[in-house]
C-alpha atoms as a PDB file:
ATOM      1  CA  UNK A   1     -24.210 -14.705   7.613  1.00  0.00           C
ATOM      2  CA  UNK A   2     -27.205 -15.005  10.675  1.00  0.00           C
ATOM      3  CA  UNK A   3     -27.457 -11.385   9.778  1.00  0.00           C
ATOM      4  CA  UNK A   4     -28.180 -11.315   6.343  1.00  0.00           C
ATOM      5  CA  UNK A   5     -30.763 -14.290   6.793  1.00  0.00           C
ATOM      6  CA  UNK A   6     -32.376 -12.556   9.504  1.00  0.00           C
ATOM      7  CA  UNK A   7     -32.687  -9.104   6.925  1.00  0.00           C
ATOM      8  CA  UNK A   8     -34.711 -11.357   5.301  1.00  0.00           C
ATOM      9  CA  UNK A   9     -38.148 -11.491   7.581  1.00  0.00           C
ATOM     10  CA  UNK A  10     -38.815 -14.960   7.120  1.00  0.00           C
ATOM     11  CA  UNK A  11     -40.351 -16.409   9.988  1.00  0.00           C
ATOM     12  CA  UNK A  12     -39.469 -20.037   9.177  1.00  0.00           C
ATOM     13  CA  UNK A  13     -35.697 -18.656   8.628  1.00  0.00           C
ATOM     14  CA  UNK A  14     -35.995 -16.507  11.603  1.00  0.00           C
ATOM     15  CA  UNK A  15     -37.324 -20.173  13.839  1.00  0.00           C
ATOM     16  CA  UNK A  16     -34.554 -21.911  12.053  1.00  0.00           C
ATOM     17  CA  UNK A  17     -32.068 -19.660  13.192  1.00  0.00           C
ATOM     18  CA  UNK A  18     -32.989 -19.778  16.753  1.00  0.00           C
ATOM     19  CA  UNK A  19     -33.506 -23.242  17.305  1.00  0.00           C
ATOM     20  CA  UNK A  20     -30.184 -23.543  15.607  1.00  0.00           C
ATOM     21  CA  UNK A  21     -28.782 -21.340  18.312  1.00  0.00           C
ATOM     22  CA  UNK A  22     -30.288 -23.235  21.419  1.00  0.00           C
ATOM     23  CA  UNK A  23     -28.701 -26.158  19.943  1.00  0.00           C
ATOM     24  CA  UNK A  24     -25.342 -24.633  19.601  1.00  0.00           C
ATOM     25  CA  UNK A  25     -25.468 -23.866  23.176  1.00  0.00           C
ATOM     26  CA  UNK A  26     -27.239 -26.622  24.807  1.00  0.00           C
ATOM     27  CA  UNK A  27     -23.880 -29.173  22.894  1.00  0.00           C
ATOM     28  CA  UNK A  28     -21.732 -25.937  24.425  1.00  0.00           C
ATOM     29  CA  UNK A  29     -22.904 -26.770  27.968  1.00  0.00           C
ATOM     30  CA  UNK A  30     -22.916 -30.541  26.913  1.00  0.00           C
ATOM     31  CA  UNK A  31     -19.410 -30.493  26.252  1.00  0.00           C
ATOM     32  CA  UNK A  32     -18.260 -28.942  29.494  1.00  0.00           C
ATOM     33  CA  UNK A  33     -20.483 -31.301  31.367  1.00  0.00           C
ATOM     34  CA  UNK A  34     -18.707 -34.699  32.965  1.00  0.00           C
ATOM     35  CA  UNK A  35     -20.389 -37.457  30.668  1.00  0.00           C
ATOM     36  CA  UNK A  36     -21.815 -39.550  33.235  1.00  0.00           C
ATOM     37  CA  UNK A  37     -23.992 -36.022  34.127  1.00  0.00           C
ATOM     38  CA  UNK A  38     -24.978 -35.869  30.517  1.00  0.00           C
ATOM     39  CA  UNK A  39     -28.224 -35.650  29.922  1.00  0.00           C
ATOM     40  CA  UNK A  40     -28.322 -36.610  26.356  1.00  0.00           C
ATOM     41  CA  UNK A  41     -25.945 -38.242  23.654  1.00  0.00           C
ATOM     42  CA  UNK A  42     -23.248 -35.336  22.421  1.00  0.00           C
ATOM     43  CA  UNK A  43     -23.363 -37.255  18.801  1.00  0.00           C
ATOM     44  CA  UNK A  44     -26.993 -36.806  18.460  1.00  0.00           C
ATOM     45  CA  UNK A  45     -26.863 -32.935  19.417  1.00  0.00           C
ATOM     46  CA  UNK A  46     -24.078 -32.397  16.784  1.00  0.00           C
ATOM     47  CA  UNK A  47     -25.755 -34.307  14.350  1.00  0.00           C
ATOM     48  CA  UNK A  48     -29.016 -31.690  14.961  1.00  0.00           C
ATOM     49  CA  UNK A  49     -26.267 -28.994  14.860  1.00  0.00           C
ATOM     50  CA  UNK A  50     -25.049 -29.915  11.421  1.00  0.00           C
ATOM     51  CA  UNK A  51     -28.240 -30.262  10.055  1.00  0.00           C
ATOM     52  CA  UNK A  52     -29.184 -26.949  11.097  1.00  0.00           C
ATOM     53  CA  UNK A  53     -26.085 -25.606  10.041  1.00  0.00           C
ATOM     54  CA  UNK A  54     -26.367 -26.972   6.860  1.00  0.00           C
ATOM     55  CA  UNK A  55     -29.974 -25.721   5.995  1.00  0.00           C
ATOM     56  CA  UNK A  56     -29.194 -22.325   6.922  1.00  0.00           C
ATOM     57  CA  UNK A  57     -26.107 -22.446   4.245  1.00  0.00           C
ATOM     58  CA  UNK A  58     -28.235 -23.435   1.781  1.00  0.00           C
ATOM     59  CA  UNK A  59     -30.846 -20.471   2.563  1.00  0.00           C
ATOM     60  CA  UNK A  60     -28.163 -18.507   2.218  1.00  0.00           C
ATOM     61  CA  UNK A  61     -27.007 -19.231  -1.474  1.00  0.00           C
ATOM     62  CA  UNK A  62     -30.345 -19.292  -2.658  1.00  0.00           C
ATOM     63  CA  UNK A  63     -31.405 -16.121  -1.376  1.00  0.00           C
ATOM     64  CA  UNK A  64     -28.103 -14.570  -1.242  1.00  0.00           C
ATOM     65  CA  UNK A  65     -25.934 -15.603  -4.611  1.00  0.00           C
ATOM     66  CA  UNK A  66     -23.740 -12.857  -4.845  1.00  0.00           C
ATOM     67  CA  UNK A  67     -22.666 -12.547  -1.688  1.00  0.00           C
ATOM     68  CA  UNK A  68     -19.535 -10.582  -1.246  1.00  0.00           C
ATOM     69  CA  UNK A  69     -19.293 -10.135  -4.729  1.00  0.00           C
ATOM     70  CA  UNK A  70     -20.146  -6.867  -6.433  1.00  0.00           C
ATOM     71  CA  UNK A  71     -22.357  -7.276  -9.504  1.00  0.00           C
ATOM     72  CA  UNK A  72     -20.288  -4.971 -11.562  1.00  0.00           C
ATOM     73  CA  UNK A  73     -17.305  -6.926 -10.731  1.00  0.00           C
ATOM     74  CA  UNK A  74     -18.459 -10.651 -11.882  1.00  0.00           C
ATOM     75  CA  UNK A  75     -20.502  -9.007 -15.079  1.00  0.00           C
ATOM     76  CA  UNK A  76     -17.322  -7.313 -16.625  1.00  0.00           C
ATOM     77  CA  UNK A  77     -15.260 -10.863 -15.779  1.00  0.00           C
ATOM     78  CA  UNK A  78     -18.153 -13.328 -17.556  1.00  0.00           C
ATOM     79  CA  UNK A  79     -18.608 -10.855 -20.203  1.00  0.00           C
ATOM     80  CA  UNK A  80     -14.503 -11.517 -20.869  1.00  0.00           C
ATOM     81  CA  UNK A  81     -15.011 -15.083 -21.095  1.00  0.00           C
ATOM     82  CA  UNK A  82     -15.437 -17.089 -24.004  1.00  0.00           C
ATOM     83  CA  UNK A  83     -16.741 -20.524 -24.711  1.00  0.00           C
ATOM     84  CA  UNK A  84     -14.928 -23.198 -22.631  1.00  0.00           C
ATOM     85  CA  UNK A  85     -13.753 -20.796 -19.929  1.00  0.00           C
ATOM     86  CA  UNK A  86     -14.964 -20.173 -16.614  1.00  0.00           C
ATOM     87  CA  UNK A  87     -13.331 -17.947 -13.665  1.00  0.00           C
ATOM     88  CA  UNK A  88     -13.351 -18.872 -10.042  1.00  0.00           C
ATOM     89  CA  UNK A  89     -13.166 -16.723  -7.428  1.00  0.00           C
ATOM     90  CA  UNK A  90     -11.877 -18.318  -3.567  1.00  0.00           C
ATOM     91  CA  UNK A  91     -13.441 -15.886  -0.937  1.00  0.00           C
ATOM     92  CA  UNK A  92     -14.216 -16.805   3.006  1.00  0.00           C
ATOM     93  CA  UNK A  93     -16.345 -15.632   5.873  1.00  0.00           C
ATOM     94  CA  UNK A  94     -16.893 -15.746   9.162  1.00  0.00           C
ATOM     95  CA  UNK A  95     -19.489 -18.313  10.447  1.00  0.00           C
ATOM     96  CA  UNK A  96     -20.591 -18.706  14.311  1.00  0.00           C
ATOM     97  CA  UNK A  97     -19.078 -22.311  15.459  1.00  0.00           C
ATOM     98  CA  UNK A  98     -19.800 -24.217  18.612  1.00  0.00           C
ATOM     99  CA  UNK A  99     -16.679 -25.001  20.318  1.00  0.00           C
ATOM    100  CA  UNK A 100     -16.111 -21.858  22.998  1.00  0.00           C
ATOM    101  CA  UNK A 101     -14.722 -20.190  19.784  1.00  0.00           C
ATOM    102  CA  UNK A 102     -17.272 -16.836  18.914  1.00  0.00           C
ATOM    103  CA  UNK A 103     -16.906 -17.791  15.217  1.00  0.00           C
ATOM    104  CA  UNK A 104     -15.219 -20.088  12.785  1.00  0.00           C
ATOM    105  CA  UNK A 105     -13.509 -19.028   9.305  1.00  0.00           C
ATOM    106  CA  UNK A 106     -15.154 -21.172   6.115  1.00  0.00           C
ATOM    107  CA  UNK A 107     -14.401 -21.080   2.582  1.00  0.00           C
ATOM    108  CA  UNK A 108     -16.428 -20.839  -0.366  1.00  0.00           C
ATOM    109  CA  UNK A 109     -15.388 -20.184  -4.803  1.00  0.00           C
ATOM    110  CA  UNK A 110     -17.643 -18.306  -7.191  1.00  0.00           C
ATOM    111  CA  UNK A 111     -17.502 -19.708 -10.228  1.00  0.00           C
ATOM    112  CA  UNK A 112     -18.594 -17.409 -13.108  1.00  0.00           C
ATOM    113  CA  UNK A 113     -19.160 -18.999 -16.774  1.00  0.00           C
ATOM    114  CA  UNK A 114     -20.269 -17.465 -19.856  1.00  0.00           C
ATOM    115  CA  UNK A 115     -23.693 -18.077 -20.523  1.00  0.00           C
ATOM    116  CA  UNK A 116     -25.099 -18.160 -16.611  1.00  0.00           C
ATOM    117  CA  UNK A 117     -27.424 -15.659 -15.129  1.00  0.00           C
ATOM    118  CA  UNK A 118     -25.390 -15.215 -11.588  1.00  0.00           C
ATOM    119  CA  UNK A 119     -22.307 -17.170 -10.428  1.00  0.00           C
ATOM    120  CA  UNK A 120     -22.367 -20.241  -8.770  1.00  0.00           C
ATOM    121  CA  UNK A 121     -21.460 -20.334  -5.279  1.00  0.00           C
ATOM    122  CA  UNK A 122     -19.882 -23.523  -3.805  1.00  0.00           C
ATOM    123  CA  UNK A 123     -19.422 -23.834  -0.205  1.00  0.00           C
ATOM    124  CA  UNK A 124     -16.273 -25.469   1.134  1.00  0.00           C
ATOM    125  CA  UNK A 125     -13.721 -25.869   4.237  1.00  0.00           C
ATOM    126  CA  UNK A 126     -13.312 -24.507   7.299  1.00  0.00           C
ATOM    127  CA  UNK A 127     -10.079 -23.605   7.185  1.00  0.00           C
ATOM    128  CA  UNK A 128      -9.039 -25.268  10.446  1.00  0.00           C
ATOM    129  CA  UNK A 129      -9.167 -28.574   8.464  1.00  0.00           C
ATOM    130  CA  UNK A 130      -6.874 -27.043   5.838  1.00  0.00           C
ATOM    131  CA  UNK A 131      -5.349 -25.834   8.691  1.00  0.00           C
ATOM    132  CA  UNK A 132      -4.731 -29.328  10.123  1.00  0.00           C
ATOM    133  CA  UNK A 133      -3.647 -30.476   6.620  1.00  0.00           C
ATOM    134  CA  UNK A 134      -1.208 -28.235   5.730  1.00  0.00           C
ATOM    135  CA  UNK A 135       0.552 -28.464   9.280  1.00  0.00           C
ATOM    136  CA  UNK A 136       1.747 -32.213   8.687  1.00  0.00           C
ATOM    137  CA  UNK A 137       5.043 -32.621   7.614  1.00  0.00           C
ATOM    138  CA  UNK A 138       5.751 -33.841   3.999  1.00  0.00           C
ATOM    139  CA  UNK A 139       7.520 -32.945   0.981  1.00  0.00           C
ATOM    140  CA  UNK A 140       4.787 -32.843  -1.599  1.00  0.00           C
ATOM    141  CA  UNK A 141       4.677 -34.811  -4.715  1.00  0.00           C
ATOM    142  CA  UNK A 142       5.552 -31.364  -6.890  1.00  0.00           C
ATOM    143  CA  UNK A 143       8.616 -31.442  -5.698  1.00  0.00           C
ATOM    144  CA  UNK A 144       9.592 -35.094  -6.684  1.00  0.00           C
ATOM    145  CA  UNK A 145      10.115 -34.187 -10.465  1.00  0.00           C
ATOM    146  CA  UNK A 146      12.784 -32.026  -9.103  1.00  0.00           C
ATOM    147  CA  UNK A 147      14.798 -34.316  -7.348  1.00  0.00           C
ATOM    148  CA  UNK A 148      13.297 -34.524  -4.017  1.00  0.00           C
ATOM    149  CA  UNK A 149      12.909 -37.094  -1.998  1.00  0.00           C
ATOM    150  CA  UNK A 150       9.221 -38.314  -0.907  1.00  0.00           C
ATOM    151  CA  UNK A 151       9.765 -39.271   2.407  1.00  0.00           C
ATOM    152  CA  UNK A 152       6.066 -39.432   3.798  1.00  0.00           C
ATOM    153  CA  UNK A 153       4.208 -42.192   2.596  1.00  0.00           C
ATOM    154  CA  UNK A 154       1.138 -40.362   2.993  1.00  0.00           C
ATOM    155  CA  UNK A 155       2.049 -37.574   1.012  1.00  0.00           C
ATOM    156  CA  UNK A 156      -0.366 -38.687  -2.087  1.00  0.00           C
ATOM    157  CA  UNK A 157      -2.606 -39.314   0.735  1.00  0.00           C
ATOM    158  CA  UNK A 158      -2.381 -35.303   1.371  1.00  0.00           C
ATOM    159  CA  UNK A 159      -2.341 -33.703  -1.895  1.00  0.00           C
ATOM    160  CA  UNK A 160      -5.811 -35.754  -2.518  1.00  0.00           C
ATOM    161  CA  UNK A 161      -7.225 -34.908   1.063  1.00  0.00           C
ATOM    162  CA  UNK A 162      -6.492 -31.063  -0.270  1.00  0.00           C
ATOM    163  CA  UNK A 163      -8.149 -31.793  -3.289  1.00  0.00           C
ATOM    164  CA  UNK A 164     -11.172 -33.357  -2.228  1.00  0.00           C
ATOM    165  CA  UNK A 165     -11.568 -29.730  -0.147  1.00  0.00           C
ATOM    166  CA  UNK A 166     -10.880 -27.607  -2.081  1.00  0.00           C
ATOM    167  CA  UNK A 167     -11.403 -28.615  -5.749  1.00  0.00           C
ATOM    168  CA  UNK A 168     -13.284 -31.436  -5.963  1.00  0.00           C
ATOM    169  CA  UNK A 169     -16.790 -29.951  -4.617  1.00  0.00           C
ATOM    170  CA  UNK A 170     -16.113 -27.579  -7.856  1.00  0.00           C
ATOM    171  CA  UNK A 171     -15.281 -30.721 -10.945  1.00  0.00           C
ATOM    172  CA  UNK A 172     -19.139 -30.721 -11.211  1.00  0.00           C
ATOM    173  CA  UNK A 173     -19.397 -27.405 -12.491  1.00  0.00           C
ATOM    174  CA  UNK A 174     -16.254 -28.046 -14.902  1.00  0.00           C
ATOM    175  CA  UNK A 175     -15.414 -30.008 -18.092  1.00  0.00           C
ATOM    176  CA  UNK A 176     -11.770 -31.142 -19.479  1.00  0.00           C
ATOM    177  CA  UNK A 177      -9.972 -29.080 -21.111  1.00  0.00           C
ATOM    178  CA  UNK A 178     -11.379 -26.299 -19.709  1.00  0.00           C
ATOM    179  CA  UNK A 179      -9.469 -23.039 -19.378  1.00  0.00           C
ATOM    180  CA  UNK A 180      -9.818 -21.693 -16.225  1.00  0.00           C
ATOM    181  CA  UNK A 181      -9.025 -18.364 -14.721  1.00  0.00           C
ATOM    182  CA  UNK A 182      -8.926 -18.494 -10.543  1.00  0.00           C
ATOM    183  CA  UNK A 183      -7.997 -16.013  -7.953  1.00  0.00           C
ATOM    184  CA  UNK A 184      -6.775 -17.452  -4.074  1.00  0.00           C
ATOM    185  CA  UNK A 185      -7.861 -16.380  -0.729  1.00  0.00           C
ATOM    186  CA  UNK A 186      -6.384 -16.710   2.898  1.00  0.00           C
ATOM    187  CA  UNK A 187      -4.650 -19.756   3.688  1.00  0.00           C
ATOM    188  CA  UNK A 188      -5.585 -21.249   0.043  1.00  0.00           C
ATOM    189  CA  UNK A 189      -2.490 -18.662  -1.041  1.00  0.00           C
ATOM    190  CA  UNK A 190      -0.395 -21.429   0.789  1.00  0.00           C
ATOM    191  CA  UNK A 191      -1.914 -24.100  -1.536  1.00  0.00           C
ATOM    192  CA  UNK A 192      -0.199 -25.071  -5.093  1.00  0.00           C
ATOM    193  CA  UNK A 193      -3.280 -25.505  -7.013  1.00  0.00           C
ATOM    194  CA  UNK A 194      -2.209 -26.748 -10.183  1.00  0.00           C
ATOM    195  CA  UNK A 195      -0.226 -29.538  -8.443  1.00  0.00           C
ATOM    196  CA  UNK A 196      -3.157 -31.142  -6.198  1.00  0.00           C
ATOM    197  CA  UNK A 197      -4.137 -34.328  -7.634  1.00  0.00           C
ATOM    198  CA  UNK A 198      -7.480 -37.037  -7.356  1.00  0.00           C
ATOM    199  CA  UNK A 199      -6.814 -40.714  -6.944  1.00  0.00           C
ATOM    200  CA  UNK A 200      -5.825 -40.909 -10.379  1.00  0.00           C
ATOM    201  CA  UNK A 201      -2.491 -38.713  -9.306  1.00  0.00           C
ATOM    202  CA  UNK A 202      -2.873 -36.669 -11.880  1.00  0.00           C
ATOM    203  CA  UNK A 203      -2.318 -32.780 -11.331  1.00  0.00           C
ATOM    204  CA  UNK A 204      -4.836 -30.500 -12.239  1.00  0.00           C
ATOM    205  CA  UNK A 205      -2.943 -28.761 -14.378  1.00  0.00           C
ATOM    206  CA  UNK A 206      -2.321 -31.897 -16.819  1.00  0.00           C
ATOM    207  CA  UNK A 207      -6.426 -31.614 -16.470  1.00  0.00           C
ATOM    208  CA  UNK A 208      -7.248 -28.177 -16.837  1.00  0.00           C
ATOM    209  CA  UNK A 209      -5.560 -25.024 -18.698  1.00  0.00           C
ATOM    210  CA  UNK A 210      -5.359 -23.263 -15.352  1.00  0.00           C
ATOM    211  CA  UNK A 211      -4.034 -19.388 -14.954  1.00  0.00           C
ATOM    212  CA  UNK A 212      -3.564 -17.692 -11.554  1.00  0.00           C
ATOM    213  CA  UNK A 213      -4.460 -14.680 -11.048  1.00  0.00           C
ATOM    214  CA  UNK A 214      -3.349 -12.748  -7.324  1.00  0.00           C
ATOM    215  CA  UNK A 215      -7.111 -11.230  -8.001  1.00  0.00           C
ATOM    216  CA  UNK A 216      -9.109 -10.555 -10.713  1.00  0.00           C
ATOM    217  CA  UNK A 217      -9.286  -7.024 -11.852  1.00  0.00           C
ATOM    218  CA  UNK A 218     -12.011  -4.982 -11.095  1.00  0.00           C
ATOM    219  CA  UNK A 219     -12.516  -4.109 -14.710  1.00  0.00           C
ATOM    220  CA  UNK A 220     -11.634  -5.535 -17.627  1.00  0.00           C
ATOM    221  CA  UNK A 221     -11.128  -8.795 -18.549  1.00  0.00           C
ATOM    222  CA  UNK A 222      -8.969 -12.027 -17.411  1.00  0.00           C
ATOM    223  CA  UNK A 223      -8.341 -12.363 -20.630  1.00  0.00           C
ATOM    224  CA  UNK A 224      -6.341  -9.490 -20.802  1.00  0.00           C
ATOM    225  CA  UNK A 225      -2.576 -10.433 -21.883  1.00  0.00           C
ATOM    226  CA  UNK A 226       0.439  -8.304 -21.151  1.00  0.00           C
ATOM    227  CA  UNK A 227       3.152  -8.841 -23.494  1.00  0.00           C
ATOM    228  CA  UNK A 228       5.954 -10.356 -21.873  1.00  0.00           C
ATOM    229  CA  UNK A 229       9.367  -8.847 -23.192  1.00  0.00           C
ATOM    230  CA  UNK A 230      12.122 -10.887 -20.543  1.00  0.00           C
ATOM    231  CA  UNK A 231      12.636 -13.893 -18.136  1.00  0.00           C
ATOM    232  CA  UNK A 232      14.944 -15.075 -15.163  1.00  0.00           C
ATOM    233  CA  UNK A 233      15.120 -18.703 -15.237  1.00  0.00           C
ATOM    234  CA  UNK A 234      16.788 -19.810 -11.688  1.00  0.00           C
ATOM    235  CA  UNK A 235      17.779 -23.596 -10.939  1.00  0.00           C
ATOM    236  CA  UNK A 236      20.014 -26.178 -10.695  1.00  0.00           C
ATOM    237  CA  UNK A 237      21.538 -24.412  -8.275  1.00  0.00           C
ATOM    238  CA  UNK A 238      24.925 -25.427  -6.176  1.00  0.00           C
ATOM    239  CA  UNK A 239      23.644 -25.784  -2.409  1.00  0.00           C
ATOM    240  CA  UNK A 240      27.169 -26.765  -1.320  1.00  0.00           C
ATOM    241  CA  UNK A 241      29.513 -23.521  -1.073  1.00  0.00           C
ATOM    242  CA  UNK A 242      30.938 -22.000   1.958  1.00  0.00           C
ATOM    243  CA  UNK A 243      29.774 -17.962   2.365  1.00  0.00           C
ATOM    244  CA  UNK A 244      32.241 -15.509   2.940  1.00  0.00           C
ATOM    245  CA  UNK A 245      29.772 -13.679   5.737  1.00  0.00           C
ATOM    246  CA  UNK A 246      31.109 -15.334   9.278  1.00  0.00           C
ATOM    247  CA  UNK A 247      27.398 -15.619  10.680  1.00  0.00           C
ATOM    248  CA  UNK A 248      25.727 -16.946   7.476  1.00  0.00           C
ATOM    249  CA  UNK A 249      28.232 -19.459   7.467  1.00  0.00           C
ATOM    250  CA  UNK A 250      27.963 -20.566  11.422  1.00  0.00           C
ATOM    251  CA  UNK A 251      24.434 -21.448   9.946  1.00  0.00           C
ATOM    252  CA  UNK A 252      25.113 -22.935   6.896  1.00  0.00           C
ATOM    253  CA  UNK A 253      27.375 -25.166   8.769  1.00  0.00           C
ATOM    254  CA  UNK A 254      23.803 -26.056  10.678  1.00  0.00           C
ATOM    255  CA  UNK A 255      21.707 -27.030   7.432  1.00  0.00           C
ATOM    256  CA  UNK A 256      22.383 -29.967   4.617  1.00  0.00           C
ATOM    257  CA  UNK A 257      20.471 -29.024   1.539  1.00  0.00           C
ATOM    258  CA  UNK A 258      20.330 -31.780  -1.132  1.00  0.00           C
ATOM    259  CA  UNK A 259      21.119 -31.177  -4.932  1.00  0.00           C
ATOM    260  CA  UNK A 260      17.869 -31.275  -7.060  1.00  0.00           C
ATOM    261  CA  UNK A 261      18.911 -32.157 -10.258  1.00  0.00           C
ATOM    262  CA  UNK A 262      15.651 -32.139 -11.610  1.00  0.00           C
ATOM    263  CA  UNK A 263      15.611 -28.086 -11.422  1.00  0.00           C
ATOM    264  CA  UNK A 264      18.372 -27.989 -14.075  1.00  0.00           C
ATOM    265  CA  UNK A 265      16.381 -29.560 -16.755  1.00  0.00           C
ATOM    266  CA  UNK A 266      13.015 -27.698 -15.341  1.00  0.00           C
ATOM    267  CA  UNK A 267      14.574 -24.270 -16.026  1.00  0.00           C
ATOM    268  CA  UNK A 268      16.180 -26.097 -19.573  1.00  0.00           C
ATOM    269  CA  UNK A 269      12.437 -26.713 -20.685  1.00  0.00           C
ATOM    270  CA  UNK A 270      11.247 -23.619 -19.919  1.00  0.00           C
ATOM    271  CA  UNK A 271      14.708 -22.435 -21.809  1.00  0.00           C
ATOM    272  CA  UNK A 272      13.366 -24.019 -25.092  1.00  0.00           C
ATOM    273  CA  UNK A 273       9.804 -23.255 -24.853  1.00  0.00           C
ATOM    274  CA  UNK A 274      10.845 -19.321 -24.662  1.00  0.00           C
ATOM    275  CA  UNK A 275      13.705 -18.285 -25.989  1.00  0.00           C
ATOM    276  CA  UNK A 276      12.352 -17.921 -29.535  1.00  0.00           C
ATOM    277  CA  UNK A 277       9.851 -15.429 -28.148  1.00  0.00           C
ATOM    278  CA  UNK A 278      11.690 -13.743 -25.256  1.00  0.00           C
ATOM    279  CA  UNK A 279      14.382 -12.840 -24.003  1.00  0.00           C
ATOM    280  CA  UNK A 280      15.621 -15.510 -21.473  1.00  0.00           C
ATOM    281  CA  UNK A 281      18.378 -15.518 -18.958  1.00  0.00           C
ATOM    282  CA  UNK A 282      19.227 -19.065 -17.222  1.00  0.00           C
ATOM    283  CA  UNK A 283      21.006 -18.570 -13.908  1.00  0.00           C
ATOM    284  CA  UNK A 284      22.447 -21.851 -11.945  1.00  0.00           C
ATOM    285  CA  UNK A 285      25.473 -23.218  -9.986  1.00  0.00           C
ATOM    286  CA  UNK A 286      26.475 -20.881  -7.785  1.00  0.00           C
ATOM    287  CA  UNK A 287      25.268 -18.009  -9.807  1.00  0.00           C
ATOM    288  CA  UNK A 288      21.982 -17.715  -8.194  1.00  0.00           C
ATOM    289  CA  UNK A 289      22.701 -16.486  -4.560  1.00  0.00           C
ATOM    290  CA  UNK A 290      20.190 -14.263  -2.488  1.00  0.00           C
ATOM    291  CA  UNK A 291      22.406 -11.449  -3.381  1.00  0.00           C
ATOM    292  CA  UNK A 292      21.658 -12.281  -7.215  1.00  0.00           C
ATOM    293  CA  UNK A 293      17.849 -11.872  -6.796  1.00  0.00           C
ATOM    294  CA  UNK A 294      18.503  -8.768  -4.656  1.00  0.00           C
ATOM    295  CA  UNK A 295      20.117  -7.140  -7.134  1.00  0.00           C
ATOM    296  CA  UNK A 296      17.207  -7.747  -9.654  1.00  0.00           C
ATOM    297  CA  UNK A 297      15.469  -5.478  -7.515  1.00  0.00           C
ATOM    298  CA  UNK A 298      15.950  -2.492 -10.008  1.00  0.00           C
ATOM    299  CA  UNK A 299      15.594  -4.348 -12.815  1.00  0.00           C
ATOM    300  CA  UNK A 300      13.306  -7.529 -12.023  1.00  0.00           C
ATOM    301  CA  UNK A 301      12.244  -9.265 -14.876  1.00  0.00           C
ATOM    302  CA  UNK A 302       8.743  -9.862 -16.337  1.00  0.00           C
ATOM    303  CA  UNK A 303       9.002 -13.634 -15.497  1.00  0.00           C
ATOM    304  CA  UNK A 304      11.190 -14.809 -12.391  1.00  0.00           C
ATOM    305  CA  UNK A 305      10.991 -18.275 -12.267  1.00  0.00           C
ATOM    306  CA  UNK A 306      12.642 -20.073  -9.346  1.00  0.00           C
ATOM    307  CA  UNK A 307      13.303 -23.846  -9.215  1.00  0.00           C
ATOM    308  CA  UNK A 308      14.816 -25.011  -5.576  1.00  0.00           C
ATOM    309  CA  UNK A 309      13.163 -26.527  -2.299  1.00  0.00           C
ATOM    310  CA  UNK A 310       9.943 -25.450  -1.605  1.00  0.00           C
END
């Protein structure tokens, strides 16, 4: 990112830049120093840090808007979209940090609408916070409706820490209702989307008309739909059986996996809501082993949809 500011030949972007270096250093040597050989408070020199920081970011998406993305790219998306959609696009970089680290990942979304001149770039997380986030143990909230037990009393607590992120610096740009194409990035492939809630606790999906895409294709439109022909439908599922392989068995004996109940009407639902249009196969009990979804290998289905611990 210093690079592309300093292409620019701005000499108050070029004095910026240094004087944000000197300060990244000077809190370096600051924070290998014994405080009572300090010479100056560490919070005030990462306060001057993060201002400078933050002023070169904004530089940045003003004079760089399409960063990363190829014009082509975003034009043939937004000229797919119709009234009331908008794509977003999660993408990260590199960004120099202060803490005996050379650089620091952070992420940012594109979001592209119909009738906008360029896309709108939102800064967000370094990913060592998501980092820090998504290493705490919980069982999230998804996972309730299926049977699961929500141990961690701060597990609302996470799925809105994760929003606020991640989604929330983008509501601004959104409405209700809104149906919204997105493509993930890095570690925000780890992240169920449509299930992070706000303090309200409602998902984002009982918000928005969200669809996933791995990425968006380079031509054409997100609006694009394949017709889907079949399904696999796997859940309520027996976790309790005894298999025949000597060494899966030594570990089996190792692990208790609770019944979700909740996965047998999941898959049911989806049953009802497709089989008029599709073809549908449910799968449950004891039916749908790892060998079982092996052996679709050949012959996968369109739609595999698996209901069982996350």
């Amino acid at each position: 990112m210093l690079d592309n500011l300093r292409n620019l030949n701005d000499p108050a972007t070029d004095q910026t830049i240094e004087l944000y270096l000197d300060k990244r250093e000077t809190l370096s040597i600051e924070l290998s120093t014994p405080v009572q050989h300090s010479d100056q408070p560490i919070w005030r020199l990462i306060e001057q840090k993060d201002s400078l920081e933050n002023l070169l970011l904004r530089i940045h998406k003003q004079k760089y808007p399409n960063h990363s993305m190829q014009s082509g790219d975003w034009k043939n998306i937004q000229q797919s979209l119709n009234k009331n959609e908008v794509a977003i696009e999660f993408s990260q970089f590199h960004f120099l940090d202060i803490e005996h680290m050379p650089d620091s990942i952070k992420y940012l979304a594109y979001i592209i609408k119909p009738d906008v001149d360029t896309p709108t770039l939102v800064y967000l997380a370094k990913e060592e916070k998501i980092k820090q986030l998504l290493s705490l143990p919980r069982v999230p909230s998804l996972y309730s409706s299926r049977g699961a037990t929500v141990e961690s009393e701060n597990t609302q607590s996470f799925d809105n820490n994760l929003y606020d992120l991640i989604w929330e610096p983008l509501e601004k740009y959104l409405n209700p209702k809104d149906k919204v194409f997105f493509s993930t990035s890095g570690i925000i492939n780890n992240i169920p989307i449509a299930a992070l809630s706000d303090s309200s606790e409602s998902p984002l999906c009982s918000k928005y008309n969200l669809i996933q895409y791995h990425t968006f294709p380079n031509k054409g439109s997100p609006n694009k739909k394949n017709k889907v022909k079949d399904a696999v439908l796997i859940g309520g599922l027996n976790f309790d059986f005894n298999p025949t392989d000597k060494k899966k068995r030594e570990v089996y004996r190792q692990t208790t996996w609770p019944d979700l109940p909740g996965t047998k009407s999941e898959i049911d639902n989806i049953y009802k809501l497709l089989k008029d249009k599709i073809s549908v196969k449910l799968v449950s009990d004891t039916s749908g082993s790892e060998e079982y979804v092996k052996s679709l290998d050949q012959t996968s289905p369109q739609i595999l949809h698996i209901a069982t611990h996350g």
